[in-house]
N, C-alpha and C. Protein backbone atom coordinates (compact mmCIF):
# COMPACT_ATOMS: atom_id res chain seq x y z
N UNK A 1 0.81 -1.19 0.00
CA UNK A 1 0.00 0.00 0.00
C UNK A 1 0.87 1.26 0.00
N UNK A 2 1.72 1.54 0.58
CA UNK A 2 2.60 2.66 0.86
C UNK A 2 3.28 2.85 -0.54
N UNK A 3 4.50 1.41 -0.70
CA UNK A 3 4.76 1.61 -2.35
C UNK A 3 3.68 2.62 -3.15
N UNK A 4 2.51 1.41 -3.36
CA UNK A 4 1.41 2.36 -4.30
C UNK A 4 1.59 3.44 -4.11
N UNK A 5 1.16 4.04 -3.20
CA UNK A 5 0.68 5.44 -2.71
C UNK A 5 2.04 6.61 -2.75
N UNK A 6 2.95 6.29 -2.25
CA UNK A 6 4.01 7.25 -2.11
C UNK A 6 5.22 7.09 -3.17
N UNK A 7 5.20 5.49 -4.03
CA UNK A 7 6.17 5.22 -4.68
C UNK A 7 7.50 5.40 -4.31
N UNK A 8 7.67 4.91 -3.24
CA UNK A 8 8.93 4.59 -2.62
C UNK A 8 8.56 3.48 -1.70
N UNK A 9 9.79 2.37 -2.08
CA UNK A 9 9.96 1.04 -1.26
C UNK A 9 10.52 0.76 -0.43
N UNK A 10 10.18 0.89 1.08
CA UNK A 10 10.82 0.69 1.73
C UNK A 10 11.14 -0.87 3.05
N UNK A 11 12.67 -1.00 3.19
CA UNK A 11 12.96 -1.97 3.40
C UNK A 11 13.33 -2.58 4.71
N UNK A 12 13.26 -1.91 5.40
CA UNK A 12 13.48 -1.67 7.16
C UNK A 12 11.91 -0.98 7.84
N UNK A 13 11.63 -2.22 9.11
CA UNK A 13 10.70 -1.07 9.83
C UNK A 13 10.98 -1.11 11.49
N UNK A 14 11.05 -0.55 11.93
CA UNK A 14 11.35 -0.62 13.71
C UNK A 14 9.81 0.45 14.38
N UNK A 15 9.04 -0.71 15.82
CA UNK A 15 8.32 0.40 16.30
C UNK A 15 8.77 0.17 17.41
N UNK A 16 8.39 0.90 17.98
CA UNK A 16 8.02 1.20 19.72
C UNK A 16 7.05 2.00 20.78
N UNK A 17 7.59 1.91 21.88
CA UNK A 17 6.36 2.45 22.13
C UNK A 17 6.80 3.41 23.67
N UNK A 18 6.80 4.71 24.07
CA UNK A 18 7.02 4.83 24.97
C UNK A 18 5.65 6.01 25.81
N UNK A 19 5.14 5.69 27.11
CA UNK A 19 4.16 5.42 27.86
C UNK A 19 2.79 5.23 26.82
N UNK A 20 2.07 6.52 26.34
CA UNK A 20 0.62 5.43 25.47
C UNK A 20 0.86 6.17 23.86
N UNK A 21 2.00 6.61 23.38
CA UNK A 21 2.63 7.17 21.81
C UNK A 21 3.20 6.01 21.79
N UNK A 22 2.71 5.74 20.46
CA UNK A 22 2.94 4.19 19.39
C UNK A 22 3.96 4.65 18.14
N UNK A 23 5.13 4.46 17.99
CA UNK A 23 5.45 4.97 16.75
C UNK A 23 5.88 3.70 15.76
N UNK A 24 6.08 4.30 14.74
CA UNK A 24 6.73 2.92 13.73
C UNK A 24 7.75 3.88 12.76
N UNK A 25 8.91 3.36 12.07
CA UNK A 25 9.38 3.87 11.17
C UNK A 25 10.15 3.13 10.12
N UNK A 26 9.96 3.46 8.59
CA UNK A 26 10.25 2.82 7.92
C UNK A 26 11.56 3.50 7.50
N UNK A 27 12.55 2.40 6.69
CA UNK A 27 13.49 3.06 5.89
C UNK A 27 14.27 2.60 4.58
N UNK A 28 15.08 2.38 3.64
CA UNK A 28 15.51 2.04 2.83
C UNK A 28 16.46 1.33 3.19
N UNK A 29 17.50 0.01 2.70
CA UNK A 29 18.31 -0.57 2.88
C UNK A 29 19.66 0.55 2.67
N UNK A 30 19.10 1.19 1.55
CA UNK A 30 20.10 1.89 0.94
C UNK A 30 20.81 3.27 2.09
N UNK A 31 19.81 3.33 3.19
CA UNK A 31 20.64 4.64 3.95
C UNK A 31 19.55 5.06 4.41
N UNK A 32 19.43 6.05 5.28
CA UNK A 32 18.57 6.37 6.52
C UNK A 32 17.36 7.42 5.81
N UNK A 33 17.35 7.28 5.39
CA UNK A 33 17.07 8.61 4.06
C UNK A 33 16.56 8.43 2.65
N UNK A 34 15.32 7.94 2.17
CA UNK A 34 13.99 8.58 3.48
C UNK A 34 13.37 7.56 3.96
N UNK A 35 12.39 8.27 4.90
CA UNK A 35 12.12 7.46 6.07
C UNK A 35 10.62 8.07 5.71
N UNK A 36 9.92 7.18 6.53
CA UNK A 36 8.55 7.18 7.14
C UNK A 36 7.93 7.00 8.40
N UNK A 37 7.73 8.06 9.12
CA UNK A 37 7.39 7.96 10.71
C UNK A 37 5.87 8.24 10.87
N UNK A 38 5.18 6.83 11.84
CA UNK A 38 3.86 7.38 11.82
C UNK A 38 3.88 7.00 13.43
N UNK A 39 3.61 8.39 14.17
CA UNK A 39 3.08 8.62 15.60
C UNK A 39 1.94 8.87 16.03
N UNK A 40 1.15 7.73 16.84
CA UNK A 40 0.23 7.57 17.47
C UNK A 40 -0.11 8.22 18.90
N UNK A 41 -0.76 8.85 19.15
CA UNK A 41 -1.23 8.68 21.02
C UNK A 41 -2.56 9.32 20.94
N UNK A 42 -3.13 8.78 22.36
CA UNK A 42 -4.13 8.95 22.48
C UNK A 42 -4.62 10.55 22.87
N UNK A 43 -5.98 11.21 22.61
CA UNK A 43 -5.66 12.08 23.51
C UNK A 43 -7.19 12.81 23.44
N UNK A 44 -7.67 13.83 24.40
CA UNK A 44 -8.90 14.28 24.36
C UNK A 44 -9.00 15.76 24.22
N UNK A 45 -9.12 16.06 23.10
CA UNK A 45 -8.69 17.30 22.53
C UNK A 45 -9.97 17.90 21.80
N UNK A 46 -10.65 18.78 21.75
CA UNK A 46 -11.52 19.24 20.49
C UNK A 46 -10.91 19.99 18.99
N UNK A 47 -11.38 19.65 17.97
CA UNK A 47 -10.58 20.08 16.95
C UNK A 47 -10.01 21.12 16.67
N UNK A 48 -10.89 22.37 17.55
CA UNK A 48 -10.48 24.04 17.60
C UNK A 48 -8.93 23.93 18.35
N UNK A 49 -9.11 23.37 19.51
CA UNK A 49 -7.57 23.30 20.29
C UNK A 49 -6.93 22.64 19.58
N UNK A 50 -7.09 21.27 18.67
CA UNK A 50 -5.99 20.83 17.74
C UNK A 50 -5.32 21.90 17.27
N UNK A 51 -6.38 22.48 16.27
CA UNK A 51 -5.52 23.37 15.16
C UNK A 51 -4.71 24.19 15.98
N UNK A 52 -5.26 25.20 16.87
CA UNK A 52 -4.44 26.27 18.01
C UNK A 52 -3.34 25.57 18.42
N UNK A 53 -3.40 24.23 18.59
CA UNK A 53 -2.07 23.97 19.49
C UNK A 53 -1.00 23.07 18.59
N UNK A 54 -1.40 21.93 17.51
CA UNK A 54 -0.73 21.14 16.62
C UNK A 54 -0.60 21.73 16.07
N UNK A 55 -1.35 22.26 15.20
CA UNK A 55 -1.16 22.66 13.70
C UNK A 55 -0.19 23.54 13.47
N UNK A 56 1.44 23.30 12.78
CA UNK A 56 2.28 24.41 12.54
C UNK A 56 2.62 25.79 12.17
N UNK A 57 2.90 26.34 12.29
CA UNK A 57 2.50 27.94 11.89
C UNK A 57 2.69 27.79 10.28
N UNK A 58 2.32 28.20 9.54
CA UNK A 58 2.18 27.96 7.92
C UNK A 58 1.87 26.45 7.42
N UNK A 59 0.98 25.86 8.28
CA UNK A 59 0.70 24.73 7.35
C UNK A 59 -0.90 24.82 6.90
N UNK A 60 -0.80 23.85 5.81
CA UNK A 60 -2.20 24.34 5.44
C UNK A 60 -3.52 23.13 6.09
N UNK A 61 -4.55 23.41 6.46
CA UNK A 61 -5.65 22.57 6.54
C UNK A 61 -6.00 21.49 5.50
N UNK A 62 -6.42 20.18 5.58
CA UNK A 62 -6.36 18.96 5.21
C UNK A 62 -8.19 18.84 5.58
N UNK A 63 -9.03 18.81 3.98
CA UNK A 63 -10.39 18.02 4.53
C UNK A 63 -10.53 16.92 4.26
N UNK A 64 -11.44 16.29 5.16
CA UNK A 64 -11.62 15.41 5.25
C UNK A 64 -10.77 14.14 5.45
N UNK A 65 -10.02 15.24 6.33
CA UNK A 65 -9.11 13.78 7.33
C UNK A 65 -9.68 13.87 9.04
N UNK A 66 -9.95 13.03 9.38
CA UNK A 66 -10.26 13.00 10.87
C UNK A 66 -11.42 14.24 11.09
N UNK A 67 -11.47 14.19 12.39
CA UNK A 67 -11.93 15.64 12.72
C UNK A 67 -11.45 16.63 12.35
N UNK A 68 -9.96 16.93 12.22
CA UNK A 68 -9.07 18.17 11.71
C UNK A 68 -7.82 17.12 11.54
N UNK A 69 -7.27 18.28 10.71
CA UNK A 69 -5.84 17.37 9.33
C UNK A 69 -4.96 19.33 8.85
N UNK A 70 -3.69 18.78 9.14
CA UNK A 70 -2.79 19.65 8.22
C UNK A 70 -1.94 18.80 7.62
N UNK A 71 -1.27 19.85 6.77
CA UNK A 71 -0.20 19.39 6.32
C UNK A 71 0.82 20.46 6.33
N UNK A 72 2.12 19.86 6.44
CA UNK A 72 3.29 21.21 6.64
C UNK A 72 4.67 20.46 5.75
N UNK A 73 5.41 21.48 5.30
CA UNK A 73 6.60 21.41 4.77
C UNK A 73 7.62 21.07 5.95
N UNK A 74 8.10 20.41 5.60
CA UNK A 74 9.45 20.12 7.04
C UNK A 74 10.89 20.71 6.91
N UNK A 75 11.69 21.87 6.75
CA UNK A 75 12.99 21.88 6.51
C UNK A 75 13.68 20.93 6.67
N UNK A 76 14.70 20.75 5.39
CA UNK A 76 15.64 19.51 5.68
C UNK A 76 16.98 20.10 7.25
N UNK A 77 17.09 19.27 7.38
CA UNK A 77 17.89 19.45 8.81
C UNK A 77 18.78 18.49 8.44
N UNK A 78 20.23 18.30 8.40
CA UNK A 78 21.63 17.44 8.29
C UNK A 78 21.30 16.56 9.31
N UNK A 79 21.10 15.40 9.07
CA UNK A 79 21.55 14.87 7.49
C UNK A 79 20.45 14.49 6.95
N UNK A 80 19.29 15.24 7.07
CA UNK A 80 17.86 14.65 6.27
C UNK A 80 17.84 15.59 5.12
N UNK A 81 17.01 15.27 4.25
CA UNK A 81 16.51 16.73 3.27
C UNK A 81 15.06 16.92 3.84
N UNK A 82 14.60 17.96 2.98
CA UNK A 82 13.45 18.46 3.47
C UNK A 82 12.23 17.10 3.53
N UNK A 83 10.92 17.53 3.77
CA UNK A 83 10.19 16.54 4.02
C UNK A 83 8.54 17.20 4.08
N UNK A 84 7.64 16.57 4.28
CA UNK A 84 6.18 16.50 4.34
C UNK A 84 6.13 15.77 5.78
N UNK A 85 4.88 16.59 6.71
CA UNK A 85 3.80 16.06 7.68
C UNK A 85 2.84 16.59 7.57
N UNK A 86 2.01 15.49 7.95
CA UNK A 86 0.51 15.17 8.28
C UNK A 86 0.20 15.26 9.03
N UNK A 87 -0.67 15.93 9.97
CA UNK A 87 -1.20 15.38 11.33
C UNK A 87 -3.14 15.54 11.42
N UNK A 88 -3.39 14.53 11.94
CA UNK A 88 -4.77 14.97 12.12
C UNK A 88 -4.94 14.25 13.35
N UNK A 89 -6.24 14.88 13.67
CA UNK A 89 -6.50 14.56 14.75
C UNK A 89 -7.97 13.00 14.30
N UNK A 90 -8.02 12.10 14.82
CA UNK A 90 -8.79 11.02 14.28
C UNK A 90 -10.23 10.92 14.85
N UNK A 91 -11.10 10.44 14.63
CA UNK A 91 -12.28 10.25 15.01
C UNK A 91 -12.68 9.47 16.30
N UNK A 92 -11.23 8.62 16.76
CA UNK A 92 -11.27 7.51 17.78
C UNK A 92 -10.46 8.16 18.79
N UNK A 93 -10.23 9.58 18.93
CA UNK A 93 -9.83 10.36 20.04
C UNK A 93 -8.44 10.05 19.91
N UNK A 94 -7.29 9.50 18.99
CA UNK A 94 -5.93 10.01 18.80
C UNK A 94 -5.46 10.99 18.21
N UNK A 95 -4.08 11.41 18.09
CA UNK A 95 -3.27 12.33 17.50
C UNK A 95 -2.58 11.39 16.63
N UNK A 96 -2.35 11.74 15.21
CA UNK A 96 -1.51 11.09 14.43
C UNK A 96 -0.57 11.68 13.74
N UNK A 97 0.58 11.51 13.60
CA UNK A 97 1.67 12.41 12.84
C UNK A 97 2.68 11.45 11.95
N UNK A 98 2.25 11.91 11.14
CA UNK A 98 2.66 11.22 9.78
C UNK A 98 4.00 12.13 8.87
N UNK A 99 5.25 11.67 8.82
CA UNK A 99 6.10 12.60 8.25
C UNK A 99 7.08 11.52 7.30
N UNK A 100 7.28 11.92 6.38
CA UNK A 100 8.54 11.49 5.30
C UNK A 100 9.36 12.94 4.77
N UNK A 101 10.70 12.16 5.01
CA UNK A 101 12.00 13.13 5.14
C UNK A 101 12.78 12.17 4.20
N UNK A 102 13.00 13.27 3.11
CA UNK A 102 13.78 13.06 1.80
C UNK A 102 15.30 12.90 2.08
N UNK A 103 15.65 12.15 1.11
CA UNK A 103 17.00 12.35 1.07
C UNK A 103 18.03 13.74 1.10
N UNK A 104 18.68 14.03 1.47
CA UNK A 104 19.30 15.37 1.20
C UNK A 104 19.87 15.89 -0.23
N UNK A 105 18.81 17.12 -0.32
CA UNK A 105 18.99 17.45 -1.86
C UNK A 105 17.83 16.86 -3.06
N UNK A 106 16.96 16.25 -2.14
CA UNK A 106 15.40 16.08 -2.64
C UNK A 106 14.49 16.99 -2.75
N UNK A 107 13.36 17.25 -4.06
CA UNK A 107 12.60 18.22 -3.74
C UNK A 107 11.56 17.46 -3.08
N UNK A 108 10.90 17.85 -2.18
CA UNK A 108 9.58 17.14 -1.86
C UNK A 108 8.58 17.70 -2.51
N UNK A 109 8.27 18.59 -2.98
CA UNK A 109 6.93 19.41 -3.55
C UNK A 109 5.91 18.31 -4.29
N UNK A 110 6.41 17.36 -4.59
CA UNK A 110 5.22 16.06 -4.90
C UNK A 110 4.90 15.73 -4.04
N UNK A 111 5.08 15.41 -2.52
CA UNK A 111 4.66 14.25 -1.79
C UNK A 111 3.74 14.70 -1.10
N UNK A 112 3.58 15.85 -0.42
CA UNK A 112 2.16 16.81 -0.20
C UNK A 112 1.09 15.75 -0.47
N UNK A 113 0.73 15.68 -1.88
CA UNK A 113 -0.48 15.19 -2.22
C UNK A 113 -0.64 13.95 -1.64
N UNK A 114 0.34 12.91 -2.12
CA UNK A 114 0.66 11.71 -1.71
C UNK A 114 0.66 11.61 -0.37
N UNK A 115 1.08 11.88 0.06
CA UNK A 115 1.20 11.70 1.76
C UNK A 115 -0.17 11.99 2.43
N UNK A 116 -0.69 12.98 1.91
CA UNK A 116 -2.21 13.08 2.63
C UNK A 116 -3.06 11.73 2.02
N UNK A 117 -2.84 11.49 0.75
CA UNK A 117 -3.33 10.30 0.15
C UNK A 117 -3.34 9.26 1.46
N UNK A 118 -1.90 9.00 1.27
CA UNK A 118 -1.85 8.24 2.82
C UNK A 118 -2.26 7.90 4.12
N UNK A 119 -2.09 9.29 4.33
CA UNK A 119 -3.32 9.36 5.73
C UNK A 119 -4.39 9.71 5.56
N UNK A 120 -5.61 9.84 4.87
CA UNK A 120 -6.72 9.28 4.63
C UNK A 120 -6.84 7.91 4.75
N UNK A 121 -6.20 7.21 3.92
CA UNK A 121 -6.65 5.68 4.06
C UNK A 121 -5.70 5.26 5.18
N UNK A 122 -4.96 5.74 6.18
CA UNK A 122 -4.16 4.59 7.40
C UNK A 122 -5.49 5.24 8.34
N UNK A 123 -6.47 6.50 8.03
CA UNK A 123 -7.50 7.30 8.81
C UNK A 123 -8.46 6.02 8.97
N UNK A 124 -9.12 6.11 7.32
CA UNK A 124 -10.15 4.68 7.09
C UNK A 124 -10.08 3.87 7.72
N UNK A 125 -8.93 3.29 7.64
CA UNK A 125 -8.52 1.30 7.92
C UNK A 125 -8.38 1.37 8.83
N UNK A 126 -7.60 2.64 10.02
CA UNK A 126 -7.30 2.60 11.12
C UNK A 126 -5.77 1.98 11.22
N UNK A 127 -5.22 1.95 12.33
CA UNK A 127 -4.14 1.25 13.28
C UNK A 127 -4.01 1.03 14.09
């Protein structure tokens, strides 16, 4: 599903979990870069305080993801390149944050779409 959706294959996954935030992350054989991080926790929030308090300063609103959904540009930071997140807040009272971080010297300006693609349907199916 991810292939499909994001067209990148990735070959490594490690999760964990520390007190009730679930994370998982994927990565390439080929080097750390890029990756796929999807963070879970629970939490009891109304969607107005989502946006006020998650939502990044310049990111844009996401419909019809969860109760409330952005999306934001990520600066690349050494040794990542830039990147795409997601976050929405879900219908089953979690926080989800969804981010892929390019190789360094990647444009991301495609994955925007794709990546929300994404979290819509991990929204649907759940985790």
């Amino acid at each position: 599903m991810i292939e499909q959706i994001l067209g990148t294959s990735f070959d490594v996954s490690a999760a964990g979990a520390t007190d009730a935030t679930a994370t998982c992350v994927l990565q390439t054989k080929a080097g750390s870069y890029p990756d796929l991080t999807l963070a879970v926790t629970p939490v009891n929030v109304e969607p107005a305080a989502f946006l006020s308090t998650a939502k990044p300063s310049g990111a844009a609103a996401v419909a019809e993801l969860g109760k409330a959904g952005y999306t934001a540009g990520v600066p690349a930071v050494e040794p990542a390149g830039p990147g795409v997140e997601v976050g929405w807040l879900s219908g089953n009272g979690r926080l989800l944050v969804l981010r892929y971080r390019c190789r360094p010297g990647s444009d991301e300006s495609a994955l925007s779409d794709k990546l929300v693609a994404l979290a819509k349907k991990i929204d649907r199916d759940g985790v």
